[in-house]
C-alpha atoms as a PDB file:
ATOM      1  CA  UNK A   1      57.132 -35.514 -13.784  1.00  0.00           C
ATOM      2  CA  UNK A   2      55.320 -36.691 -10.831  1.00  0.00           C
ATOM      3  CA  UNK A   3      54.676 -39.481  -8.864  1.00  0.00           C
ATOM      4  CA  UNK A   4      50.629 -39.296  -9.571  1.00  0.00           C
ATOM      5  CA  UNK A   5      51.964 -39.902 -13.556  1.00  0.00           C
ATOM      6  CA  UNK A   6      53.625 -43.442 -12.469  1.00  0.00           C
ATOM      7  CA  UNK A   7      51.434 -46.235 -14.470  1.00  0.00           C
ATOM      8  CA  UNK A   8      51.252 -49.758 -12.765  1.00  0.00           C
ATOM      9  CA  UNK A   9      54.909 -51.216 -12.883  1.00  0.00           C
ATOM     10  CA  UNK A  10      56.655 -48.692 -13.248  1.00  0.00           C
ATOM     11  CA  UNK A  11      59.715 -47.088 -11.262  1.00  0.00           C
ATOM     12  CA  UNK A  12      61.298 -43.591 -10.925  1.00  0.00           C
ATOM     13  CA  UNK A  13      63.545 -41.601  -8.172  1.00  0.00           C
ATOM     14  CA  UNK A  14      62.218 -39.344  -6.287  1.00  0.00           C
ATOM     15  CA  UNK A  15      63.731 -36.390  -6.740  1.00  0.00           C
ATOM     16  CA  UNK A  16      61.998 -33.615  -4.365  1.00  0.00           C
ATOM     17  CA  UNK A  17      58.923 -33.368  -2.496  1.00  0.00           C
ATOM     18  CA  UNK A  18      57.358 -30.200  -2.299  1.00  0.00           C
ATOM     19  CA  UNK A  19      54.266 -28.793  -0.128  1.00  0.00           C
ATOM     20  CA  UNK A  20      54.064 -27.401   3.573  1.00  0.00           C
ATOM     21  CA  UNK A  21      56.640 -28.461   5.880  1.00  0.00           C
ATOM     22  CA  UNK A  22      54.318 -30.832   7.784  1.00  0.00           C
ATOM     23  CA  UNK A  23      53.781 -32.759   4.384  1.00  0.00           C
ATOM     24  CA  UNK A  24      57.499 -33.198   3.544  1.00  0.00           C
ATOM     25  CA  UNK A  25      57.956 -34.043   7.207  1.00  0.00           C
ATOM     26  CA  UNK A  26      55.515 -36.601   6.940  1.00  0.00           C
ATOM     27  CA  UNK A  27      56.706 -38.324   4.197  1.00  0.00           C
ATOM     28  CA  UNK A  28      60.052 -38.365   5.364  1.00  0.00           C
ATOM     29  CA  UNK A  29      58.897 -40.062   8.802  1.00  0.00           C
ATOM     30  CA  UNK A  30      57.052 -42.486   7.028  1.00  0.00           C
ATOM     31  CA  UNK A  31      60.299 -43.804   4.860  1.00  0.00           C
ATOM     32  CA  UNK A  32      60.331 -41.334   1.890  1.00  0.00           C
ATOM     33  CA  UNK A  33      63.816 -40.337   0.961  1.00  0.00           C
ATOM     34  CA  UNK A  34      65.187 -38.466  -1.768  1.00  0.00           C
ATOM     35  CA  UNK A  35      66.800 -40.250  -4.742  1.00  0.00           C
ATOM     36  CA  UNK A  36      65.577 -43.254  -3.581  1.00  0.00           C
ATOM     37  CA  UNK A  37      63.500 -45.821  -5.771  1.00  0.00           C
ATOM     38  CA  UNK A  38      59.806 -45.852  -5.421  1.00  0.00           C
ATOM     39  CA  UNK A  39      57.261 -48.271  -7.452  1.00  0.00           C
ATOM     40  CA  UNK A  40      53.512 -48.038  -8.363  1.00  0.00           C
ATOM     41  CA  UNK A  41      52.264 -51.544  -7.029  1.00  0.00           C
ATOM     42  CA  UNK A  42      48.672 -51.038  -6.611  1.00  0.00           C
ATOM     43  CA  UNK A  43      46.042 -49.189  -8.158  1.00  0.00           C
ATOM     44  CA  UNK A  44      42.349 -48.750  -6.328  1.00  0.00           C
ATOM     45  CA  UNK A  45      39.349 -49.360  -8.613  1.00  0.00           C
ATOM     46  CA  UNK A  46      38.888 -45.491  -8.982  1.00  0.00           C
ATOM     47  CA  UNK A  47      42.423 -44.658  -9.423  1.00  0.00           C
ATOM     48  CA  UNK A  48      42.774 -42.903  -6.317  1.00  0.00           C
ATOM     49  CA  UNK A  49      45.137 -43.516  -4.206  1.00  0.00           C
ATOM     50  CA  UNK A  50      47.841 -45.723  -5.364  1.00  0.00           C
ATOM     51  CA  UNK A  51      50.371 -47.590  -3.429  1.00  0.00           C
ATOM     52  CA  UNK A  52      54.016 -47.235  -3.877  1.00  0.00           C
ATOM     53  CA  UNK A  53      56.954 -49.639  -2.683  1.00  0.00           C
ATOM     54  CA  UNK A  54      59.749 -47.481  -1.107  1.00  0.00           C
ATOM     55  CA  UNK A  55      62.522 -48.560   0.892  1.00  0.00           C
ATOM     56  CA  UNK A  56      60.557 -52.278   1.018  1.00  0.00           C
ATOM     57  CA  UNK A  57      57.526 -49.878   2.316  1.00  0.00           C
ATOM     58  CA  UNK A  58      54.104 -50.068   0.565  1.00  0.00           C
ATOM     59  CA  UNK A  59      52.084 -46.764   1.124  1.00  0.00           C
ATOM     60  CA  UNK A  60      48.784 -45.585  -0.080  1.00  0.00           C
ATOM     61  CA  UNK A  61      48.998 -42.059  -1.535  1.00  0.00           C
ATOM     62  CA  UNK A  62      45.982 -40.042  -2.507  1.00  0.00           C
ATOM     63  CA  UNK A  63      46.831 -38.613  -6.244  1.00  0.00           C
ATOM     64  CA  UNK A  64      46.497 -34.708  -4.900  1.00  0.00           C
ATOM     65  CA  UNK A  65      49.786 -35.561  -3.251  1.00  0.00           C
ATOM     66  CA  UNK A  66      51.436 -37.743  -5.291  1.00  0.00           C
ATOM     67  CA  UNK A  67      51.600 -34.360  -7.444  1.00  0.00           C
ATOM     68  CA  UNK A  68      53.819 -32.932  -4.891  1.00  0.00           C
ATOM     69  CA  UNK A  69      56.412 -35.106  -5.231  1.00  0.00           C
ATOM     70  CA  UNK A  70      58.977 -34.804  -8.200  1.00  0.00           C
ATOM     71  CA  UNK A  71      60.303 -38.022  -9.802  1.00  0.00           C
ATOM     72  CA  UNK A  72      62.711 -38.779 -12.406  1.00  0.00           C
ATOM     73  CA  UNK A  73      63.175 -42.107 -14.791  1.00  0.00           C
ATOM     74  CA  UNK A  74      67.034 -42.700 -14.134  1.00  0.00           C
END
């Protein structure tokens, strides 16, 4: 599953991230870490982005690359 299939509430582990090497890097810079918890806190009117809790970090991602990143209900 991804991270773009996380409903309102809910939690999961993120368990890889894929895309180019500037992505991952990106996401790693910005707190992303693997096996780590991450929440869907915030949903925009059109669905698109969402914002995720990580690491007591709220970030916006755009649904196109929430899809790159792998999660797991633990």
């Amino acid at each position: 599953m991804t991270l773009n299939d996380l409903e309102l509430n809910e939690s999961a582990i993120v368990r890889r991230i894929n895309g180019s090497e500037s992505f991952v890097n990106r996401l790693i810079n910005i707190g992303f870490s693997l096996d780590t918890e991450i929440k869907c806190v915030l949903i925009s009117p059109f669905k698109n982005p969402k914002a995720y809790l990580i690491n007591n970090i709220l970030i916006a991602i755009r649904n196109e690359d929430a899809k790159n990143i792998e999660v797991s209900y633990e």
